[in-house]
C-alpha atoms as a PDB file:
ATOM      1  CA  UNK A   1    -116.610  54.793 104.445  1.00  0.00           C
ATOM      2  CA  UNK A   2    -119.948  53.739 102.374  1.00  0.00           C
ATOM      3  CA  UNK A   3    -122.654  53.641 104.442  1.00  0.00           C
ATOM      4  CA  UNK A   4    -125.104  52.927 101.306  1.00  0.00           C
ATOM      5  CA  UNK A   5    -126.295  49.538 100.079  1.00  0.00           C
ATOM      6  CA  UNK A   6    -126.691  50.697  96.476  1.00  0.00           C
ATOM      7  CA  UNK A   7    -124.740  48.567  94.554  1.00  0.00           C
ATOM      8  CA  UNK A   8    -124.831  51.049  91.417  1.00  0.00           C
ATOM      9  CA  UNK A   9    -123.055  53.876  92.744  1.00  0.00           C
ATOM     10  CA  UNK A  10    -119.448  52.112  93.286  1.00  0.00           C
ATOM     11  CA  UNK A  11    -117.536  50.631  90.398  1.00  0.00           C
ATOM     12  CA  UNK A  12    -116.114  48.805  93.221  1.00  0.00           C
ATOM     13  CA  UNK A  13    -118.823  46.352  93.998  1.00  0.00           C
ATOM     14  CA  UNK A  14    -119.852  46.770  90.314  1.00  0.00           C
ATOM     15  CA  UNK A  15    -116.721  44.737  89.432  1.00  0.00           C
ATOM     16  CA  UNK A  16    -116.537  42.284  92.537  1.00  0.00           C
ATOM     17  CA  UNK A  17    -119.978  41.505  91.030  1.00  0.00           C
ATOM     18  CA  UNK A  18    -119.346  40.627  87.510  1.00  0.00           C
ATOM     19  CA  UNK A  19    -116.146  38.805  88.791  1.00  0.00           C
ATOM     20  CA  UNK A  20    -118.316  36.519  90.985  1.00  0.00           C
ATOM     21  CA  UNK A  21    -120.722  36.016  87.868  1.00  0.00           C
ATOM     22  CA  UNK A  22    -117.399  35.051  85.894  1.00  0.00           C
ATOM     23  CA  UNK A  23    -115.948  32.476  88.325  1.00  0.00           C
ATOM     24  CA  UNK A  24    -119.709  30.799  89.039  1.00  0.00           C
ATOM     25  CA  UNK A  25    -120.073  30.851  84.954  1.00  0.00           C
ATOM     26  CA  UNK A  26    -116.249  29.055  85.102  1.00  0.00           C
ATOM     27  CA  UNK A  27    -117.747  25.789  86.791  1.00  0.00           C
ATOM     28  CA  UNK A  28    -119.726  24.864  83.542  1.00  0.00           C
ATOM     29  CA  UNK A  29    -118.662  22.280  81.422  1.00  0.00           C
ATOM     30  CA  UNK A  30    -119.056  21.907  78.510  1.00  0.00           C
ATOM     31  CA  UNK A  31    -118.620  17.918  77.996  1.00  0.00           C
ATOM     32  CA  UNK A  32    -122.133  15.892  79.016  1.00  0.00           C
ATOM     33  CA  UNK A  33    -119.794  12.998  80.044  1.00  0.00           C
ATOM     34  CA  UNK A  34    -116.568  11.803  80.543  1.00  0.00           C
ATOM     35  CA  UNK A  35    -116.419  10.164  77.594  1.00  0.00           C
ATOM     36  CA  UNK A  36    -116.854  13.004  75.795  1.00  0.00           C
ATOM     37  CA  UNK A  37    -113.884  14.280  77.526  1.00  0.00           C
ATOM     38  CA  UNK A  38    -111.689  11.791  76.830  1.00  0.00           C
ATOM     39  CA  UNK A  39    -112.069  11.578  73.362  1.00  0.00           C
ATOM     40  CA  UNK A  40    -111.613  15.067  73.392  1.00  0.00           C
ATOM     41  CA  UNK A  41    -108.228  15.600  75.577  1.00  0.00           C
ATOM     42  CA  UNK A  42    -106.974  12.179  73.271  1.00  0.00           C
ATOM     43  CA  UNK A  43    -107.984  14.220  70.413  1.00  0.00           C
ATOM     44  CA  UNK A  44    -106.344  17.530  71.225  1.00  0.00           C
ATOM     45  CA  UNK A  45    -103.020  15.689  71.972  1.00  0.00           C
ATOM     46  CA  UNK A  46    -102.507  13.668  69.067  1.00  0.00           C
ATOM     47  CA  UNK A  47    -102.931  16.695  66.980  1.00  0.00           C
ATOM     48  CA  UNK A  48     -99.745  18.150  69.263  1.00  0.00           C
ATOM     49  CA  UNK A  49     -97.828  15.507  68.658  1.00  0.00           C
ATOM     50  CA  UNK A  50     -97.426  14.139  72.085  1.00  0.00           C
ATOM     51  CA  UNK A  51     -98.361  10.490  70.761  1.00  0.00           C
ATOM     52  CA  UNK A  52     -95.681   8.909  68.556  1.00  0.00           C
ATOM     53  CA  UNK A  53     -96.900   6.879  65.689  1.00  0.00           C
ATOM     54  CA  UNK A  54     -97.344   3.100  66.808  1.00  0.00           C
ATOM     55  CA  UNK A  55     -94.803   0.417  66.225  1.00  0.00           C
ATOM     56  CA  UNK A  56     -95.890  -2.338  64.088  1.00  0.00           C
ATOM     57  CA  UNK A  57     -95.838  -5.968  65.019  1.00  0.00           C
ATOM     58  CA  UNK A  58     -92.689  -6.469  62.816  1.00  0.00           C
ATOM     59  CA  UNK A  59     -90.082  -6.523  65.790  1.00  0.00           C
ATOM     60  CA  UNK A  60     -93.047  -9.154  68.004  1.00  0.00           C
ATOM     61  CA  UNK A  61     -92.764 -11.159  65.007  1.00  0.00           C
ATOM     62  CA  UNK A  62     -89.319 -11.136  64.252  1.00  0.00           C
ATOM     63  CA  UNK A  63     -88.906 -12.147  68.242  1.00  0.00           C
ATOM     64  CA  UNK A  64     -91.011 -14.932  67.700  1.00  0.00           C
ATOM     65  CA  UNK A  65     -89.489 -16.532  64.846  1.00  0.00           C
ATOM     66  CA  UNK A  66     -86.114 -16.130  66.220  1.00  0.00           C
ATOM     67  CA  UNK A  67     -87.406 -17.863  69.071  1.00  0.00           C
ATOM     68  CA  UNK A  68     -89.188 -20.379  67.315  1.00  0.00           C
ATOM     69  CA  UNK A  69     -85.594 -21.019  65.150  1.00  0.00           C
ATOM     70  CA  UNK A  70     -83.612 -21.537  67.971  1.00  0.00           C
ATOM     71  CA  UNK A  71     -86.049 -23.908  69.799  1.00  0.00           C
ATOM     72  CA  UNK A  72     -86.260 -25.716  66.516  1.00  0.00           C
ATOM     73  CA  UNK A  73     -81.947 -26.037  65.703  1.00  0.00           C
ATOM     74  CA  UNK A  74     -81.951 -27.137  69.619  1.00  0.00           C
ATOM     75  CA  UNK A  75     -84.233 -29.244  68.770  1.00  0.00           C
ATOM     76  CA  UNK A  76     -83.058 -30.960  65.683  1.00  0.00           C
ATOM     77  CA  UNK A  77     -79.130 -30.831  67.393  1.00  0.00           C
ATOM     78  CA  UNK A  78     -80.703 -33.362  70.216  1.00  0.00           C
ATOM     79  CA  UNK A  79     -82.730 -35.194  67.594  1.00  0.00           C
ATOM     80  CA  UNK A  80     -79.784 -36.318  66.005  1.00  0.00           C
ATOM     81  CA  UNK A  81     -76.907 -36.629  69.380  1.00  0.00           C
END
């Protein structure tokens, strides 16, 4: 067993050292908000390909008219009873 403090004779606490000076070095980060962050992480998966390209409003649209066409014939079919 060691009975020395020196810290520079064993490669031992030599590397416990500089893997304490890693993990405190790991808690930076390197965004100065989290909006920063966000655009980021947004940014990084849209160039993976996890967002789909967006859907147009052509099937809203197309809802709305239909709906608008049937209110409309129901309309004009009690108009004329």
């Amino acid at each position: 067993m060691m009975t020395s403090r020196d810290h520079n004779s064993n490669p031992a606490l030599l590397s416990l050292d500089a893997a304490a000076s890693a993990a405190r070095s790991g808690f930076a980060c390197m965004f100065s908000s989290s909006d920063e962050y966000e655009t980021a992480l947004i940014a990084q998966r849209r160039a993976q390909g996890r967002y789909g390209l967006q859907k147009g409003r052509g099937p809203l649209i197309a809802f709305i008219a239909a709906c608008t066409a049937i209110v409309a014939t129901v309309a004009v079919y009690f108009a004329k009873s």
